[in-house]
C-alpha atoms as a PDB file:
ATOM      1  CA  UNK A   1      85.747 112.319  92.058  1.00  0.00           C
ATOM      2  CA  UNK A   2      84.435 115.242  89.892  1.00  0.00           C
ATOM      3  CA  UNK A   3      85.108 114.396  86.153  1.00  0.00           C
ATOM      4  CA  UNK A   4      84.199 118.080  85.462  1.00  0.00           C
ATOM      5  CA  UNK A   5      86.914 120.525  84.119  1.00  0.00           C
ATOM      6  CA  UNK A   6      88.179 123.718  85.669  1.00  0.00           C
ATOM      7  CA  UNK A   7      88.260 126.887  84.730  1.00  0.00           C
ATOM      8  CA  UNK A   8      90.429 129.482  86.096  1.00  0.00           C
ATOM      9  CA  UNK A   9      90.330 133.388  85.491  1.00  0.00           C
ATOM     10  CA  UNK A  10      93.371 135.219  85.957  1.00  0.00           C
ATOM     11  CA  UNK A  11      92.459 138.836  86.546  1.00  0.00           C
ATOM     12  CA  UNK A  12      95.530 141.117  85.430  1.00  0.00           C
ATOM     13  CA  UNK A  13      97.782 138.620  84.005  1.00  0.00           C
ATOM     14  CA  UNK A  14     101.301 139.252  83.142  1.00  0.00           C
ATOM     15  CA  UNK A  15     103.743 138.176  80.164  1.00  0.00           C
ATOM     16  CA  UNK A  16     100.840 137.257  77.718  1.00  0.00           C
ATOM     17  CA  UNK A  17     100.497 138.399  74.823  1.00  0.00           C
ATOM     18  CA  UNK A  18      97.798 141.412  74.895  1.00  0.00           C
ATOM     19  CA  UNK A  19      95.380 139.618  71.973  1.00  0.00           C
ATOM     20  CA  UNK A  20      94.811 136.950  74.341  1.00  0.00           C
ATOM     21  CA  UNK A  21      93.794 139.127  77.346  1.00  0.00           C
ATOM     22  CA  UNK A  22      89.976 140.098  77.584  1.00  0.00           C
ATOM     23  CA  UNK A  23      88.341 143.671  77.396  1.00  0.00           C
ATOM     24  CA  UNK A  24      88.407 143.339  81.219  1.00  0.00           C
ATOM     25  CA  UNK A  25      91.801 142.649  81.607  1.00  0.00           C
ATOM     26  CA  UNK A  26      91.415 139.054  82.661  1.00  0.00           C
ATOM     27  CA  UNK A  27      92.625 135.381  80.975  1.00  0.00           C
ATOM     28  CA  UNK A  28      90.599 131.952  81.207  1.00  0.00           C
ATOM     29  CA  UNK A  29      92.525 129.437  81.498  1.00  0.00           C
ATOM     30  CA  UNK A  30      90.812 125.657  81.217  1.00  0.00           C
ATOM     31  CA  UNK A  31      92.021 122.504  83.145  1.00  0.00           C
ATOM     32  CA  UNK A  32      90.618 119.766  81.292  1.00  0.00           C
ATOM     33  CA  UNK A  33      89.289 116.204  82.814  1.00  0.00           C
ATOM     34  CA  UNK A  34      88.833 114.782  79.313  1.00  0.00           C
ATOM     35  CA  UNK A  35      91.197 112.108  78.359  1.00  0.00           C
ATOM     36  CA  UNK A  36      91.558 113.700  74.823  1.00  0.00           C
ATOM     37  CA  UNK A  37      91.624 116.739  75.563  1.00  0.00           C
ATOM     38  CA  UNK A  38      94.635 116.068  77.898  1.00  0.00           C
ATOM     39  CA  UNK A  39      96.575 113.805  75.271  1.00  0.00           C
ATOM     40  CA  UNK A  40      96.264 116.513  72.877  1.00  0.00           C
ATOM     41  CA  UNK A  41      97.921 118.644  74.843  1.00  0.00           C
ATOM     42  CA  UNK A  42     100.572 116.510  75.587  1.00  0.00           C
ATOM     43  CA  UNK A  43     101.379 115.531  72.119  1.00  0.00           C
ATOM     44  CA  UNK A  44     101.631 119.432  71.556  1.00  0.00           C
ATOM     45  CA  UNK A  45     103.582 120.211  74.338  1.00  0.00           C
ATOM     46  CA  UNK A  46     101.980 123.858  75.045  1.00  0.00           C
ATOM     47  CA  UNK A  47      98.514 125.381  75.417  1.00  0.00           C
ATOM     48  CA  UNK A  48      95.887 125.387  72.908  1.00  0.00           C
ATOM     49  CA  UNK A  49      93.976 128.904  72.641  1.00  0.00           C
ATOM     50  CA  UNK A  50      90.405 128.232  71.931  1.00  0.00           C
ATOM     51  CA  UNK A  51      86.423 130.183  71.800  1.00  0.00           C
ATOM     52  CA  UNK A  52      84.048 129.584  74.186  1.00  0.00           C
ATOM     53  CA  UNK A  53      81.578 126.674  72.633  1.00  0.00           C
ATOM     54  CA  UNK A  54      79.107 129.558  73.151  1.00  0.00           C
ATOM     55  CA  UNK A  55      78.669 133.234  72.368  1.00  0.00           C
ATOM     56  CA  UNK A  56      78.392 135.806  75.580  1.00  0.00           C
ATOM     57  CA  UNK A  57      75.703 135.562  77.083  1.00  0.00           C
ATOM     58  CA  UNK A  58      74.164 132.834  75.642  1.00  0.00           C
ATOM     59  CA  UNK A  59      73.725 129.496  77.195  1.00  0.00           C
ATOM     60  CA  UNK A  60      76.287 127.041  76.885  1.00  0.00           C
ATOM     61  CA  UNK A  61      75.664 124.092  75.166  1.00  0.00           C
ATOM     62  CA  UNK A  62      75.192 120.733  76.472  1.00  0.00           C
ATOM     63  CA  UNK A  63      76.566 118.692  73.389  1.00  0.00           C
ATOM     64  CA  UNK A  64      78.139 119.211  70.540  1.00  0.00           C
ATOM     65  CA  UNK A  65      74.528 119.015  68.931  1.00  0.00           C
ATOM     66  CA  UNK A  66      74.187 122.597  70.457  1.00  0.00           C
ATOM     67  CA  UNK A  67      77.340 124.940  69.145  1.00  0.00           C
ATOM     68  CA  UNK A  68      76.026 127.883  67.442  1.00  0.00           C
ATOM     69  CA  UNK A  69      76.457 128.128  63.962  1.00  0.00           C
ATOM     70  CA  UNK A  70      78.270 131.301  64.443  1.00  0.00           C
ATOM     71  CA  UNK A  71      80.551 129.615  67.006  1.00  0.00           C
ATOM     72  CA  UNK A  72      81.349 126.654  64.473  1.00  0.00           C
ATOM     73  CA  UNK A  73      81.844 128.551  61.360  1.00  0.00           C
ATOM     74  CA  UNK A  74      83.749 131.141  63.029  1.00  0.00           C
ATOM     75  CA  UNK A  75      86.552 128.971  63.841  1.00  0.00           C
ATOM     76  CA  UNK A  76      89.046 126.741  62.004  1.00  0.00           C
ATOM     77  CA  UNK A  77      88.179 123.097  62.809  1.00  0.00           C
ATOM     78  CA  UNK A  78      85.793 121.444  65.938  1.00  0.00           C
ATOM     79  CA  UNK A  79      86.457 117.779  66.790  1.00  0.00           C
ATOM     80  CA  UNK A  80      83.771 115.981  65.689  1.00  0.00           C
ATOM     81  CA  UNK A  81      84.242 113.783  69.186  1.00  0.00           C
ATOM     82  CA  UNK A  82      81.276 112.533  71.273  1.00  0.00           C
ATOM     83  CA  UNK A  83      78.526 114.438  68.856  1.00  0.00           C
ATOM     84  CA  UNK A  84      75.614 113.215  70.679  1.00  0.00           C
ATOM     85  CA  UNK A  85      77.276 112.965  74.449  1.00  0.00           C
ATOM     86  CA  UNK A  86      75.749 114.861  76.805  1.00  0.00           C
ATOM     87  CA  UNK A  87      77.087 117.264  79.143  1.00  0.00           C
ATOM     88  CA  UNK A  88      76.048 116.551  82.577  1.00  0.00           C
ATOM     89  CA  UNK A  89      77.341 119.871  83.884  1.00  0.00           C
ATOM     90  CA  UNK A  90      79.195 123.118  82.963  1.00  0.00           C
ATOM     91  CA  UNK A  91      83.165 123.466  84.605  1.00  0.00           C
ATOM     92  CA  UNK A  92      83.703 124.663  87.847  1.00  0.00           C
ATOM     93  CA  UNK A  93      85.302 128.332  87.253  1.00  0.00           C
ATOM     94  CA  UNK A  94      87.042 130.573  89.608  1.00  0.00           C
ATOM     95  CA  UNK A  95      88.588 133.827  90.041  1.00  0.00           C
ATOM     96  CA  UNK A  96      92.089 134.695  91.048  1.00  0.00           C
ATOM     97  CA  UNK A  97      93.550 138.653  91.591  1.00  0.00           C
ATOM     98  CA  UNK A  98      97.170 139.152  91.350  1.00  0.00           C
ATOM     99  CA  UNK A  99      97.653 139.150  95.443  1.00  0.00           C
ATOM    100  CA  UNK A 100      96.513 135.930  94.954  1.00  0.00           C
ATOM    101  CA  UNK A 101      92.752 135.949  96.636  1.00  0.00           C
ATOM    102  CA  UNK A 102      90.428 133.375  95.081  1.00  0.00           C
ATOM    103  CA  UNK A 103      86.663 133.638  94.114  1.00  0.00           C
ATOM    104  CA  UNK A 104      84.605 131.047  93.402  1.00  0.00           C
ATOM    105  CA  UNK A 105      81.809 131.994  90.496  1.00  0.00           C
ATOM    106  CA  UNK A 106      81.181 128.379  89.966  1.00  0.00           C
ATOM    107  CA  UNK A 107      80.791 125.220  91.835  1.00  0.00           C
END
């Protein structure tokens, strides 16, 4: 079974708010495989908006050890979970127009 999350971008999505939409009119949504990540949500009972762990275009990180600066002072608070647990690999992301066609970017 892949333990790695998902990551799904809606392209043109409707009834969200327009600060949460991206200069190319797309949303990401994550699906998360951690077990904390997954009870958090729970306990909250809604999403949780969130940055990426890494600035465009740069490489994401593959452990905590490896957020930016920028990225971790730029934002209010960064579970200090599983510091020194390394990433094995980045999610899976796909695509997904408003007819409904999907495109996988990711594996």
């Amino acid at each position: 079974q892949d333990e790695r999350p998902t990551t799904v971008i809606l392209d043109a999505p409707r009834g969200i708010a327009s600060n949460m939409i991206a200069d190319d009119n797309s949303l990401a949504v994550r699906i998360p495989k951690d077990s904390f990540c997954n009870e958090l949500l729970t306990v909250f009972g809604f999403p949780i908006i969130a940055t990426s762990a890494n600035t465009s275009g740069h490489p994401s990180p593959n452990s905590y050890l490896q957020i930016e600066e920028l990225i971790l002072g730029g934002v209010d608070y960064v579970v200090p979970l599983k510091k020194a647990v390394k990433m094995n690999q980045p999610s899976r992301i796909g695509k997904v127009t408003p007819e409904g066609f999907v495109t996988v970017i990711r594996e």
